[in-house]
N, C-alpha and C. Protein backbone atom coordinates (compact mmCIF):
# COMPACT_ATOMS: atom_id res chain seq x y z
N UNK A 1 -12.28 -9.41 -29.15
CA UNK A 1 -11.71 -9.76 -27.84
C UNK A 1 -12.44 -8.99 -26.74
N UNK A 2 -12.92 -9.70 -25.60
CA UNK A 2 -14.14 -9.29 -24.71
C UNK A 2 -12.67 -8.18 -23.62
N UNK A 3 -13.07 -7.24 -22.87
CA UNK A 3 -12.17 -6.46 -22.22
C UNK A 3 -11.73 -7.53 -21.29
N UNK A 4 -11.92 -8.06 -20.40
CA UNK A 4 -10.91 -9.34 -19.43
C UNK A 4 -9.96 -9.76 -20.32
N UNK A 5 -10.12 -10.15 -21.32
CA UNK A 5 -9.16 -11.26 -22.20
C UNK A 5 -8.33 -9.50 -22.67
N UNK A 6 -8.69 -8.40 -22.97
CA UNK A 6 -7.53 -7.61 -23.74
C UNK A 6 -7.08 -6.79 -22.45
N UNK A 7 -7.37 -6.76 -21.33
CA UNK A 7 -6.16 -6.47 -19.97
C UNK A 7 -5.33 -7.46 -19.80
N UNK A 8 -5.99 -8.84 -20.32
CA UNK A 8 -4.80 -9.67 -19.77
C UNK A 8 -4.17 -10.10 -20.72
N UNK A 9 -3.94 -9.69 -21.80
CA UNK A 9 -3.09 -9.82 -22.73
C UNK A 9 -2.71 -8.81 -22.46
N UNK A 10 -2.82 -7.33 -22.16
CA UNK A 10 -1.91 -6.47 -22.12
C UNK A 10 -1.13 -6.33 -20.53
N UNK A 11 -1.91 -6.93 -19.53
CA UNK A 11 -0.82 -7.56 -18.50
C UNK A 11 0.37 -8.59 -18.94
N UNK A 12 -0.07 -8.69 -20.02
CA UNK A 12 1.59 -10.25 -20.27
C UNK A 12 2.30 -9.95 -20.87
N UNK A 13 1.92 -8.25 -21.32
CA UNK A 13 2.70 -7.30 -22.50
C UNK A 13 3.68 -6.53 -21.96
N UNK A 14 2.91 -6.60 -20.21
CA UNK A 14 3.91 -5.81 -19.59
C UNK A 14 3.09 -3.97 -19.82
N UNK A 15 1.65 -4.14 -20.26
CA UNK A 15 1.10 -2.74 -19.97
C UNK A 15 -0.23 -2.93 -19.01
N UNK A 16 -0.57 -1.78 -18.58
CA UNK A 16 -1.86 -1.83 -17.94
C UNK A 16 -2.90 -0.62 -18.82
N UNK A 17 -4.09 -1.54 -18.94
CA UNK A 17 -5.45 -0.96 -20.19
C UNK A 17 -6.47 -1.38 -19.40
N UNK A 18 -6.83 0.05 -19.25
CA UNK A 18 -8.14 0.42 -18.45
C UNK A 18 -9.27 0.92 -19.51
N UNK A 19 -10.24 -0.01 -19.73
CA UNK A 19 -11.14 0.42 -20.11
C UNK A 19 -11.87 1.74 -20.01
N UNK A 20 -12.05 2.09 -18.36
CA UNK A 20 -12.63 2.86 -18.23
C UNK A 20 -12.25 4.07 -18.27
N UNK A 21 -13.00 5.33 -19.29
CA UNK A 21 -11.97 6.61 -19.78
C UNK A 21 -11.67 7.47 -18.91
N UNK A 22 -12.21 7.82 -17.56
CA UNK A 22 -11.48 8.55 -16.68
C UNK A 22 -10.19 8.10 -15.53
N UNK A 23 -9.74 6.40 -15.73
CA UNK A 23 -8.67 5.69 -15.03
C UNK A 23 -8.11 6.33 -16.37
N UNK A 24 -7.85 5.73 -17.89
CA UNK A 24 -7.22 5.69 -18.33
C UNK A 24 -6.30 7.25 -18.83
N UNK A 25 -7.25 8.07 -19.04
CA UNK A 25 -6.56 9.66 -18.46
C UNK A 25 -5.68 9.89 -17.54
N UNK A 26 -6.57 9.31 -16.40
CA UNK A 26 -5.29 9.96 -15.04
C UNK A 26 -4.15 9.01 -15.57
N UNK A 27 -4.12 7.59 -16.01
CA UNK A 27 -2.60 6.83 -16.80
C UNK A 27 -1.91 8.20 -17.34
N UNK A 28 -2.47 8.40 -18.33
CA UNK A 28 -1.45 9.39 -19.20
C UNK A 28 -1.17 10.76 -18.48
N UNK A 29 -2.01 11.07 -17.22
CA UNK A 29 -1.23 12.21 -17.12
C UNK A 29 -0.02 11.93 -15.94
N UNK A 30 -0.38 10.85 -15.28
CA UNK A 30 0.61 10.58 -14.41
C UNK A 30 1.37 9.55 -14.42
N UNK A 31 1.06 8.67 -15.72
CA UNK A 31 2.55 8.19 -15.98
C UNK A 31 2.24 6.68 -14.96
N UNK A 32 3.07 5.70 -15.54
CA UNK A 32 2.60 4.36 -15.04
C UNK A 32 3.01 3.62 -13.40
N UNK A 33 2.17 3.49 -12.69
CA UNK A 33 1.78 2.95 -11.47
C UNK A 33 3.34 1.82 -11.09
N UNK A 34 3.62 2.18 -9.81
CA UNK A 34 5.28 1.25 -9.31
C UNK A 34 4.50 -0.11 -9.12
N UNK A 35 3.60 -0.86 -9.92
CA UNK A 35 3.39 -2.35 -9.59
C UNK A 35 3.41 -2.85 -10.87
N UNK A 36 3.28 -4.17 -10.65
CA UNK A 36 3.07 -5.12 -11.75
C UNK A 36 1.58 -4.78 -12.80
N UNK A 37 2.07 -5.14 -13.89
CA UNK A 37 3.54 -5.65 -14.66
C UNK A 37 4.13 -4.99 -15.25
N UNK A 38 4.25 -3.52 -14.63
CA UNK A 38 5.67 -2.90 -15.01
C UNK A 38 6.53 -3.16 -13.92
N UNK A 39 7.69 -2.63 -14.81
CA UNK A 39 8.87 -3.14 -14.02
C UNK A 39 9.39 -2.60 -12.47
N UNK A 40 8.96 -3.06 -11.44
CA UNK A 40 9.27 -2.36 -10.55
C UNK A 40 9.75 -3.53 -8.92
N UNK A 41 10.82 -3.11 -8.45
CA UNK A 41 11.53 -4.04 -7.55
C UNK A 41 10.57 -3.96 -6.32
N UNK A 42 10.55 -5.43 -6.28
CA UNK A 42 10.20 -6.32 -4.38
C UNK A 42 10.88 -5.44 -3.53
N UNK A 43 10.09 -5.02 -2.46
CA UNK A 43 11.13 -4.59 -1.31
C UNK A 43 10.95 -5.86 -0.16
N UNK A 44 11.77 -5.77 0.55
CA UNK A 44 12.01 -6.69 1.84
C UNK A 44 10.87 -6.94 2.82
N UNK A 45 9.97 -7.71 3.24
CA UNK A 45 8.74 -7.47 3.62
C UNK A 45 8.94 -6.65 5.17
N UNK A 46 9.91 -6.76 6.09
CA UNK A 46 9.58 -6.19 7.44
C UNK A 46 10.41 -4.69 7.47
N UNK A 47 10.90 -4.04 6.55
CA UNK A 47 11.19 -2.82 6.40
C UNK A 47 9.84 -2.13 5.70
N UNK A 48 9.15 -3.06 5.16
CA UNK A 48 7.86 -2.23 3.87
C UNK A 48 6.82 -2.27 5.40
N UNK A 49 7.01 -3.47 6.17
CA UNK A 49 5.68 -3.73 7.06
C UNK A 49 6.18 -2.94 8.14
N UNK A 50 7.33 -1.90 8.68
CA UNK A 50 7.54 -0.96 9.74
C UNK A 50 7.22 0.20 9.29
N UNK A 51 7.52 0.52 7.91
CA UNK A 51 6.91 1.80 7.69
C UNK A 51 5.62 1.92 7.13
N UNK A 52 4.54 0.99 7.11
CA UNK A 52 3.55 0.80 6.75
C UNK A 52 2.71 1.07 8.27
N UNK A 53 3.27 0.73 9.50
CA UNK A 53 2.94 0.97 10.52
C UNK A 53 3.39 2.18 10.92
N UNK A 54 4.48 2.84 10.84
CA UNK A 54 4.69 4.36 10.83
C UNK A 54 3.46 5.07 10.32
N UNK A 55 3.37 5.17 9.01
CA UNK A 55 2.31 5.60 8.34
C UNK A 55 0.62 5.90 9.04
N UNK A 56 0.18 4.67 9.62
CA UNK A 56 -1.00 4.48 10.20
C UNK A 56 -1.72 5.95 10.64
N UNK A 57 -2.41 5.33 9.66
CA UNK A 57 -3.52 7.72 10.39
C UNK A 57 -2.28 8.63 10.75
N UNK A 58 -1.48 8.46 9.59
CA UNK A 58 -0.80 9.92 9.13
C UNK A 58 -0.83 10.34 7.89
N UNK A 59 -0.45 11.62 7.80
CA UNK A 59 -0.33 12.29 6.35
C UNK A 59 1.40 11.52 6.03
N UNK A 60 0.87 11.80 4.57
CA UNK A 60 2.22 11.17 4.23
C UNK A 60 3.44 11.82 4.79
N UNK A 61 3.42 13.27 4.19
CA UNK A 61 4.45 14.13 4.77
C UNK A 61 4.94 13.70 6.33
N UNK A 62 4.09 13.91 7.85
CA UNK A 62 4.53 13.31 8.73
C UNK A 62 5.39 11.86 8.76
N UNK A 63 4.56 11.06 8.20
CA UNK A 63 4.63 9.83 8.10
C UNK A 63 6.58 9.67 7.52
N UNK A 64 6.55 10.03 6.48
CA UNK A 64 7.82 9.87 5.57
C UNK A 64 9.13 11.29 6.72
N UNK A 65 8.79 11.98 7.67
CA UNK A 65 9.61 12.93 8.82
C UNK A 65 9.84 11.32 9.71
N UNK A 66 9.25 10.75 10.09
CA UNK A 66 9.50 9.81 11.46
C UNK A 66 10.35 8.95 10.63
N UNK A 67 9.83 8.13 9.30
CA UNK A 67 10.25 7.26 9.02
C UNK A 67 11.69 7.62 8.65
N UNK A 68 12.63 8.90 8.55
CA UNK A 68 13.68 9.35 7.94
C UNK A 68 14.64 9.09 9.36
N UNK A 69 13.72 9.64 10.91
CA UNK A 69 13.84 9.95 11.72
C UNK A 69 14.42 8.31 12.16
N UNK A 70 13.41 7.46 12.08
CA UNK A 70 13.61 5.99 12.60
C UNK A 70 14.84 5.37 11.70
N UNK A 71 15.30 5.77 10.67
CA UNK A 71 16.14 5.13 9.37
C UNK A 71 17.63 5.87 10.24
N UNK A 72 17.75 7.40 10.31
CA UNK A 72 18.82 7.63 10.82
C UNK A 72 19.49 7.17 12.03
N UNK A 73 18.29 6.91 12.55
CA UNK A 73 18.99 6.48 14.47
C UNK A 73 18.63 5.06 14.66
N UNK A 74 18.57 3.84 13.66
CA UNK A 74 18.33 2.14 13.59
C UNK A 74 19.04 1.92 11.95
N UNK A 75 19.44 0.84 12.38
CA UNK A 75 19.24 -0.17 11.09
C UNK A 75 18.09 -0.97 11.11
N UNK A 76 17.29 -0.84 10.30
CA UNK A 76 15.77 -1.19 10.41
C UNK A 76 15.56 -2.66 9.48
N UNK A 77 16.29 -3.18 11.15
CA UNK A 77 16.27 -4.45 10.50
C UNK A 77 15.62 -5.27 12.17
N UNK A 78 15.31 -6.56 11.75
CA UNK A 78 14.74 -6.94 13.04
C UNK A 78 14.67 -7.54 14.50
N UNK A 79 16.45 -7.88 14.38
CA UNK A 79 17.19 -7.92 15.34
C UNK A 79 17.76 -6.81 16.31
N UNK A 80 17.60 -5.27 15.59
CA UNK A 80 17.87 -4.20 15.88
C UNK A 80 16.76 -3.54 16.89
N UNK A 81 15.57 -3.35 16.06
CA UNK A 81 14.30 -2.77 16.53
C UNK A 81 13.92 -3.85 17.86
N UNK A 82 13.99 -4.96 17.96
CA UNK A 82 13.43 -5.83 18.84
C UNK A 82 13.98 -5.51 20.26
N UNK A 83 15.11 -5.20 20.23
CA UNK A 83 15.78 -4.43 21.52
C UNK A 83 15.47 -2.64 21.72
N UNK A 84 15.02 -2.04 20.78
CA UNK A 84 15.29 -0.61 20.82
C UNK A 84 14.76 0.05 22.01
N UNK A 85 15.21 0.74 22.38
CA UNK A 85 13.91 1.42 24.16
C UNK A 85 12.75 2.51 23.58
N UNK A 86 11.42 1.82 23.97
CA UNK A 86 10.52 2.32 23.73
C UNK A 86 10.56 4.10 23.65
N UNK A 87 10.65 4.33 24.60
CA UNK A 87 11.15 5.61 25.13
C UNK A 87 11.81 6.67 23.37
N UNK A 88 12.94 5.92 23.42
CA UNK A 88 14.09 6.47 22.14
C UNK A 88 13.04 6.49 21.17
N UNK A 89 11.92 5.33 20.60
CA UNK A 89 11.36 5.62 19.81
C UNK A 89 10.05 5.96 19.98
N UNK A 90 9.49 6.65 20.73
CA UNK A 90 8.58 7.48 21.05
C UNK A 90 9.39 9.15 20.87
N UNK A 91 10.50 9.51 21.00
CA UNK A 91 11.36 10.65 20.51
C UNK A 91 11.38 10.54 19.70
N UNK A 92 11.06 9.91 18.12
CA UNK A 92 11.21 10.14 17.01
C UNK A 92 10.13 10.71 16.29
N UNK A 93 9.20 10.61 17.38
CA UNK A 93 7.61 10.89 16.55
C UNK A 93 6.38 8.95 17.08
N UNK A 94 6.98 8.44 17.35
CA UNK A 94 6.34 7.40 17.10
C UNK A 94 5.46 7.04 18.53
N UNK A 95 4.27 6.89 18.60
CA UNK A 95 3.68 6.92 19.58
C UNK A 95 4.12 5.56 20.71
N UNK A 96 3.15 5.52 21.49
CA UNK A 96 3.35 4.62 22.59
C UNK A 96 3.07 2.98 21.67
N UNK A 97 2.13 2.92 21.13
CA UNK A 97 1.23 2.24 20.54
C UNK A 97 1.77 1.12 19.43
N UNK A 98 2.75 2.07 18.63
CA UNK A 98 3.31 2.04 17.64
C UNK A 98 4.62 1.72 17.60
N UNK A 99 5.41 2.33 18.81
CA UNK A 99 6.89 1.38 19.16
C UNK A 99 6.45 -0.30 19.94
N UNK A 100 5.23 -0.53 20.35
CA UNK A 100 4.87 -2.11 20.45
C UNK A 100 4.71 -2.61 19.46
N UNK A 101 3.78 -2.19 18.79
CA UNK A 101 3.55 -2.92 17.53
C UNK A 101 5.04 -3.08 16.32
N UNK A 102 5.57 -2.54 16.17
CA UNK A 102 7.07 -2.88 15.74
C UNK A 102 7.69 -3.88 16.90
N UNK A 103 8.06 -3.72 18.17
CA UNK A 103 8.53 -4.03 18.72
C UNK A 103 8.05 -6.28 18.13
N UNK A 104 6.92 -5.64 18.16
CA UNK A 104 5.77 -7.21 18.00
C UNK A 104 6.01 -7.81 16.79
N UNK A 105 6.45 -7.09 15.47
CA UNK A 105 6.20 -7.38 14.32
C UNK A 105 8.11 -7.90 14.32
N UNK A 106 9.21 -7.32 15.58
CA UNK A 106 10.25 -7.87 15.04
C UNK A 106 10.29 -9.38 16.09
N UNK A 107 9.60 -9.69 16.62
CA UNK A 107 9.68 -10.96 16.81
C UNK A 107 9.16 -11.94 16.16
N UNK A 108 7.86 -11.70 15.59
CA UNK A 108 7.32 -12.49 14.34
C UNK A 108 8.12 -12.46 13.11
N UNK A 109 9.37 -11.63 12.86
CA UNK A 109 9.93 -11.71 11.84
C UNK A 109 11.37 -12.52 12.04
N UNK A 110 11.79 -12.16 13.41
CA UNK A 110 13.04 -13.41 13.77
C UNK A 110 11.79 -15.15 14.42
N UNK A 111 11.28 -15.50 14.68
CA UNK A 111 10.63 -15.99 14.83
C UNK A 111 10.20 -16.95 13.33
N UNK A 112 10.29 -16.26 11.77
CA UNK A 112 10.34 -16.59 10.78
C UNK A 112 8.92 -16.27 10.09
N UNK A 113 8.20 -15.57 10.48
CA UNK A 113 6.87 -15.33 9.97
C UNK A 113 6.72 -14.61 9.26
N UNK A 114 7.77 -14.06 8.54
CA UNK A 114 7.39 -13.17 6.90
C UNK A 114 8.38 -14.00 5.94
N UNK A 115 8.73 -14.98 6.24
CA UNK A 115 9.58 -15.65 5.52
C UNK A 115 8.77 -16.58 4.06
N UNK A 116 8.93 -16.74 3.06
CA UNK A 116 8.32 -16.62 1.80
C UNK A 116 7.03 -16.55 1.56
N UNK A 117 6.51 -15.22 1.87
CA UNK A 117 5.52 -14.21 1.61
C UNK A 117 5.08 -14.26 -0.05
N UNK A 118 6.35 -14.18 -0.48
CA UNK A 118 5.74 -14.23 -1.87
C UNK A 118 5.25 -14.83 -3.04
N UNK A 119 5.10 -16.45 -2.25
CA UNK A 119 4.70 -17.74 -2.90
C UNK A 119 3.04 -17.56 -2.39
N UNK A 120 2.24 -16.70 -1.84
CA UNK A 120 1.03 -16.72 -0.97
C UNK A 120 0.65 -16.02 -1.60
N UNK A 121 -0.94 -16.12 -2.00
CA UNK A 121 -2.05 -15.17 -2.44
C UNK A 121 -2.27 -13.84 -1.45
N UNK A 122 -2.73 -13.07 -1.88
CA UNK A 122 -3.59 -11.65 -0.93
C UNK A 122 -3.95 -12.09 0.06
N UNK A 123 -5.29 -12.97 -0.13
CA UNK A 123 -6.10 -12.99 0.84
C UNK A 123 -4.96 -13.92 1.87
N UNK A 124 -3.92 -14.91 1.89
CA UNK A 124 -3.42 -15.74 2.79
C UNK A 124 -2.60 -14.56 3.20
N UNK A 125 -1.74 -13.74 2.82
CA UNK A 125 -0.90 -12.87 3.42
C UNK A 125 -1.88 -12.29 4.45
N UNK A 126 -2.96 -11.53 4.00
CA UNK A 126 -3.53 -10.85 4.77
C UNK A 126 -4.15 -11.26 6.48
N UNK A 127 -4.64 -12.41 6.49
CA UNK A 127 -4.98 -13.35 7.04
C UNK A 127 -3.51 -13.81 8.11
N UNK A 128 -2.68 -14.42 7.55
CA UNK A 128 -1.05 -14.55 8.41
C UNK A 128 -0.89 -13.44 8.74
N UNK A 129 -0.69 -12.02 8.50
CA UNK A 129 -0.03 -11.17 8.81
C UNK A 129 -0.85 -10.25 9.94
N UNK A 130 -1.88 -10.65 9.66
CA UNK A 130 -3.40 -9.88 10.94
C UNK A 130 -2.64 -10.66 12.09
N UNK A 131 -2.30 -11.35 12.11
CA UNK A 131 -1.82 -11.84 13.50
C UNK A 131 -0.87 -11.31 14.46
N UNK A 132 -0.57 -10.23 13.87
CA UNK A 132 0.57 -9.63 14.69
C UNK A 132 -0.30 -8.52 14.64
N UNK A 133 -0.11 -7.90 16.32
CA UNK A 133 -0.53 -7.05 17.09
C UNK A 133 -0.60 -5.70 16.23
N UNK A 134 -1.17 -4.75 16.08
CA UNK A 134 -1.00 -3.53 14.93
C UNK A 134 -0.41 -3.93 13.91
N UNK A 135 -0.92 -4.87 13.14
CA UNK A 135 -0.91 -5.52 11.52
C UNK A 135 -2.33 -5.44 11.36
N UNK A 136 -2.95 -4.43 10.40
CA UNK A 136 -4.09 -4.89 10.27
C UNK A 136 -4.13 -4.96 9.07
N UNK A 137 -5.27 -4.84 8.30
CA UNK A 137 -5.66 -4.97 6.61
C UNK A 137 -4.96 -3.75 6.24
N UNK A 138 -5.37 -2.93 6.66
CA UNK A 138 -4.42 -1.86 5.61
C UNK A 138 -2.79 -1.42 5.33
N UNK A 139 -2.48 -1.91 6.83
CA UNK A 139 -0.83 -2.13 6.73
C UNK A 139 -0.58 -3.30 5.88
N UNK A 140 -1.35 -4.44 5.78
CA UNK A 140 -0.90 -5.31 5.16
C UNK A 140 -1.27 -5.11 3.47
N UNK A 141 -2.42 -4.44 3.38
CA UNK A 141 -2.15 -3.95 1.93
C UNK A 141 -1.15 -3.16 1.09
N UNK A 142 -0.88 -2.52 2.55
CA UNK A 142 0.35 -1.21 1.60
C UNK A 142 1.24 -2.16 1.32
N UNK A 143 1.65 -3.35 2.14
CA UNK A 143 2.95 -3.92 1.99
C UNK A 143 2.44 -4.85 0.89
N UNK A 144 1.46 -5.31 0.01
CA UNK A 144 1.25 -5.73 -1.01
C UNK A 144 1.39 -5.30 -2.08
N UNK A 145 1.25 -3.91 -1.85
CA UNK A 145 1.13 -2.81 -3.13
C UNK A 145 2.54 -2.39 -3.25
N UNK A 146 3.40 -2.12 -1.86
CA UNK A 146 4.42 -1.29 -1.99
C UNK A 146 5.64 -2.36 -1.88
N UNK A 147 5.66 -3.41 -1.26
CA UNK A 147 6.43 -4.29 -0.58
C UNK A 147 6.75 -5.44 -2.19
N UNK A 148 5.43 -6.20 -2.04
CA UNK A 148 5.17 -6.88 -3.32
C UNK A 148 4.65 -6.51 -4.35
N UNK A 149 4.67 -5.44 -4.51
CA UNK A 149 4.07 -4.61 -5.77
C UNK A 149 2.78 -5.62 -6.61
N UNK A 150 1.72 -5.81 -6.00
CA UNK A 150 1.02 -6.65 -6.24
C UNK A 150 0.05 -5.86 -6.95
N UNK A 151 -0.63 -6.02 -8.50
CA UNK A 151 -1.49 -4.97 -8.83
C UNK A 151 -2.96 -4.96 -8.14
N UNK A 152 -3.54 -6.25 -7.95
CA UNK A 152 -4.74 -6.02 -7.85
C UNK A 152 -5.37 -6.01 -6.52
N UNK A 153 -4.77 -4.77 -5.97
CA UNK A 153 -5.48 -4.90 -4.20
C UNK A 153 -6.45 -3.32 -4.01
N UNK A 154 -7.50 -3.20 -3.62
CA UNK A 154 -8.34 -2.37 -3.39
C UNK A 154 -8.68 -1.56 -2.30
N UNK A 155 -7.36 -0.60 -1.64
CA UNK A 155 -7.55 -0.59 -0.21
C UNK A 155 -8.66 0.49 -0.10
N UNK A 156 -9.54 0.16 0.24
CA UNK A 156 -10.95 0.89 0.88
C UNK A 156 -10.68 1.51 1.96
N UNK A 157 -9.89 1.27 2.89
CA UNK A 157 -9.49 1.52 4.18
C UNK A 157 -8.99 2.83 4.60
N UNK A 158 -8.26 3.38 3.24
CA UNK A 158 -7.31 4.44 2.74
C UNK A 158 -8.38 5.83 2.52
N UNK A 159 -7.98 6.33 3.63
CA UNK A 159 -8.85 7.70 3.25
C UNK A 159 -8.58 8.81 2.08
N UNK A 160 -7.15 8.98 1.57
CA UNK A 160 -7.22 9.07 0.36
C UNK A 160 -7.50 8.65 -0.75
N UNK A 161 -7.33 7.21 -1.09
CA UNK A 161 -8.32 6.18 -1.94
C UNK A 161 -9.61 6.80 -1.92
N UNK A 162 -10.18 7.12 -0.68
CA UNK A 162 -11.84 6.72 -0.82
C UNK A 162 -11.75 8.39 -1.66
N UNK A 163 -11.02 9.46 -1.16
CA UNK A 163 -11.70 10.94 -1.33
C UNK A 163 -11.31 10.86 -2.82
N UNK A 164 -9.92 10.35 -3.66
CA UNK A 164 -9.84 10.44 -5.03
C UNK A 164 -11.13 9.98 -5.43
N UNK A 165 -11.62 8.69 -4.94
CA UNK A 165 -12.84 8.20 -5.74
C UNK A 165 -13.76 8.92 -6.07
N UNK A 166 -14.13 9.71 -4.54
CA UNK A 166 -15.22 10.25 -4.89
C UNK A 166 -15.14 11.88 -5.34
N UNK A 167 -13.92 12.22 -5.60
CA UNK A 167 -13.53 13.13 -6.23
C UNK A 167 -13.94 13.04 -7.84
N UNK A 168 -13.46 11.45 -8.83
CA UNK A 168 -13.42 10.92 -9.73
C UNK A 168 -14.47 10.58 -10.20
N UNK A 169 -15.20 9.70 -9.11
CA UNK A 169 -16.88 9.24 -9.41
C UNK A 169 -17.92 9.71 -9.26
N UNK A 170 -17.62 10.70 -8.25
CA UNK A 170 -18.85 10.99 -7.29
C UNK A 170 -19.25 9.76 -6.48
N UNK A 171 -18.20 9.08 -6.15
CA UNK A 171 -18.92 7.53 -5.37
C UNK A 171 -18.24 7.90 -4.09
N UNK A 172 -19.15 7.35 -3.04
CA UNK A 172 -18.63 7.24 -1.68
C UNK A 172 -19.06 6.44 -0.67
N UNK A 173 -20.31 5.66 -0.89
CA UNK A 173 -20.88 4.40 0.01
C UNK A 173 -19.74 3.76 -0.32
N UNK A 174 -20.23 2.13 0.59
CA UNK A 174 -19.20 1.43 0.62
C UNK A 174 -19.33 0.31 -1.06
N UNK A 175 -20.60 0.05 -0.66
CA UNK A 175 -21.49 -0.86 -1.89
C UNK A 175 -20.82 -0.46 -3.27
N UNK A 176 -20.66 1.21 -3.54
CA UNK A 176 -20.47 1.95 -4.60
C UNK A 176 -19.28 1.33 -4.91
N UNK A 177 -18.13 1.94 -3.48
CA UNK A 177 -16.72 1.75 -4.06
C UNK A 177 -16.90 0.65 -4.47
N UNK A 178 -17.42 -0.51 -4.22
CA UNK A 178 -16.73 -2.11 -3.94
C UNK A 178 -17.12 -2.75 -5.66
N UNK A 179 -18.31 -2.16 -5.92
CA UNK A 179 -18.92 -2.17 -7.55
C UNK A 179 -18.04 -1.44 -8.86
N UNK A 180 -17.73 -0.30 -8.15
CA UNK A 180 -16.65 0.49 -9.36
C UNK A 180 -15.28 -0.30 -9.08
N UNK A 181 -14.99 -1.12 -7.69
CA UNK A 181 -13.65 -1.88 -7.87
C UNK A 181 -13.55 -2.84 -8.44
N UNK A 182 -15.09 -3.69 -8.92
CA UNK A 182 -15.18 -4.83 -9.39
C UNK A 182 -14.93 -4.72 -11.24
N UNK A 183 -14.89 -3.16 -11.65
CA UNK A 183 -14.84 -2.74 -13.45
C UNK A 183 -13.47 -2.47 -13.28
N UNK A 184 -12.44 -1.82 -11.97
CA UNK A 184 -11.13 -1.36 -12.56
C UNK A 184 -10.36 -2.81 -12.16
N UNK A 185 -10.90 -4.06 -11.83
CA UNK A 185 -9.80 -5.41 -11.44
C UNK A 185 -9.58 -5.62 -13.17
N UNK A 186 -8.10 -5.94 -13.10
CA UNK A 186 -6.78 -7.17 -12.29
C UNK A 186 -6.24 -5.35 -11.94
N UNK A 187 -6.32 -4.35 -12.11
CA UNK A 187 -5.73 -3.51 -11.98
C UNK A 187 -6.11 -2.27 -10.54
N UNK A 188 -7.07 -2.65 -9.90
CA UNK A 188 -6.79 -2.10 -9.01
C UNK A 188 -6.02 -1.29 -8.22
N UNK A 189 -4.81 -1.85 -7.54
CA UNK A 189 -3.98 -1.28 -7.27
C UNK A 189 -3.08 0.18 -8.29
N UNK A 190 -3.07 -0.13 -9.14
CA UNK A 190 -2.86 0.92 -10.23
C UNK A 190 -3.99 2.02 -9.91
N UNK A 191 -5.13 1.63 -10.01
CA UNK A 191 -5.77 2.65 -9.66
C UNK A 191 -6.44 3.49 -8.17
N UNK A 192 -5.76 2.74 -7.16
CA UNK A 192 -5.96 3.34 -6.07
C UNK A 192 -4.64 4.71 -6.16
N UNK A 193 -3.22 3.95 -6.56
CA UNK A 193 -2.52 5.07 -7.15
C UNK A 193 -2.75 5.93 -7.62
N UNK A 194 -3.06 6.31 -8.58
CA UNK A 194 -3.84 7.11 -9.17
C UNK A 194 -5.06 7.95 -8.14
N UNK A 195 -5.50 7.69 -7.38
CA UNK A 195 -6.33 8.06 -6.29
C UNK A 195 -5.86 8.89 -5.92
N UNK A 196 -4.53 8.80 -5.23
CA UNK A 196 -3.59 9.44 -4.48
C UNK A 196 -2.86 10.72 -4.47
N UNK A 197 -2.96 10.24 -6.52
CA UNK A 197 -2.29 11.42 -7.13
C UNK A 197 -3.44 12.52 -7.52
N UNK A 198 -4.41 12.01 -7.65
CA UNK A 198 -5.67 13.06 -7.51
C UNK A 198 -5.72 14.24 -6.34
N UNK A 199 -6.12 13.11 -5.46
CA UNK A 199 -6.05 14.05 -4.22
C UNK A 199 -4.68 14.89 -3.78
N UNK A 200 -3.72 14.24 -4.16
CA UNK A 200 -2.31 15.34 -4.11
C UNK A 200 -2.82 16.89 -4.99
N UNK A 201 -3.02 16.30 -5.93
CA UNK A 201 -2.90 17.33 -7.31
C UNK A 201 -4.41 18.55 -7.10
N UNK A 202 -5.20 17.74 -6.41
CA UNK A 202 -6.37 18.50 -6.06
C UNK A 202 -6.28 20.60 -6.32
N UNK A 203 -6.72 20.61 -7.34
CA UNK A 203 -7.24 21.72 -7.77
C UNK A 203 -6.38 22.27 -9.08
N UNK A 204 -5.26 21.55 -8.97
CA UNK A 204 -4.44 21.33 -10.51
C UNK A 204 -4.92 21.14 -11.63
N UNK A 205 -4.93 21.80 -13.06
CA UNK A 205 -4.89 20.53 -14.45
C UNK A 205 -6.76 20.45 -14.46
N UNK A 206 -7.35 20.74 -13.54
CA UNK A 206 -8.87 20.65 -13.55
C UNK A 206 -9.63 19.45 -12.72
N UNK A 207 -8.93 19.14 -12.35
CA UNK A 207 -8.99 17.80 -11.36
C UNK A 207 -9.86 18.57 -9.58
């Protein structure tokens, strides 16, 4: 059995098998990735796509302070945020920039434009969802990975992604990543995870 045909039998098994022996290590030491096809729940697309925009060129830590910040003082839903005063959420942490772009993303969502997201390929989500003002590729990936727990997305964009890599590979052009992403597909996303947890763990375990 050629390796394509024994990932995707072990995608229908409900495991993910990485050929390659330094993905499949970081598997065992950190334990299996929140996407498909393990078992792990859909979140709601315009709660995954507000804090995906929170996030934007932050550290997580910040990122996950505002988003606690925005959760306590809204129901982060999109009838709510569409009225909120810029102002109030610029006091939470959230820039000028960034209470529009929500502001933008809850009218495209009463409006009906995240409405069955999950009948659509990558590339069509990505493509629909660029259309709203601060939606770009990488917000719209997280909400693939995190939203639709989709395995095979490759965010390049992700400056932790890129530093695990080249922590892992020694790779860091663009050409490089895009060649070593073409040996870890259908699983990708699993292994940008794994990226993440590298660079967290950085100087741990020998990493």
């Amino acid at each position: 059995m050629s390796r394509p045909q024994r990932q995707k039998a072990a995608a229908a098994n409900g495991a993910v098998e990485f050929a390659d022996p330094r993905m499949a290590e970081l598997q065992r030491r950190f334990g299996p990735a929140p996407f498909r096809p393990h078992a792990a729940e859909v979140r709601p697309a315009y709660p995954t796509l507000v804090s995906s925009i929170v996030g934007q060129q932050l550290s997580g830590k910040a990122a996950e302070t505002i988003w606690k910040r925005l959760e306590q003082r809204y129901a982060v839903e999109p009838a709510v945020l569409v009225a909120a005063d810029p102002d109030e959420l610029r006091s939470l942490g959230l820039s000028r920039a960034k209470a529009g772009f929500i502001h933008d993303l809850s009218r495209f969502a009463l409006e009906g434009g995240l409405d069955d997201l999950e009948h659509q390929s990558d590339a069509e989500i990505i493509a629909h969802l660029t259309q709203v003002k601060g939606v770009g590729v990488w917000t719209v990936q997280m909400f693939l990975m995190f939203g639709l727990r989709r395995p095979d997305v490759w965010p390049l964009l992700d400056l932790g992604v890129r530093k695990g890599l080249e922590r892992v590979y020694g790779v860091s052009d663009r050409a490089g990543l895009e060649a070593l992403g073409e040996r870890l597909r259908p699983f990708r996303s699993h292994a940008a995870w794994y990226m993440w947890r590298v660079v967290e763990n950085a100087g741990a375990g020998g990493l």
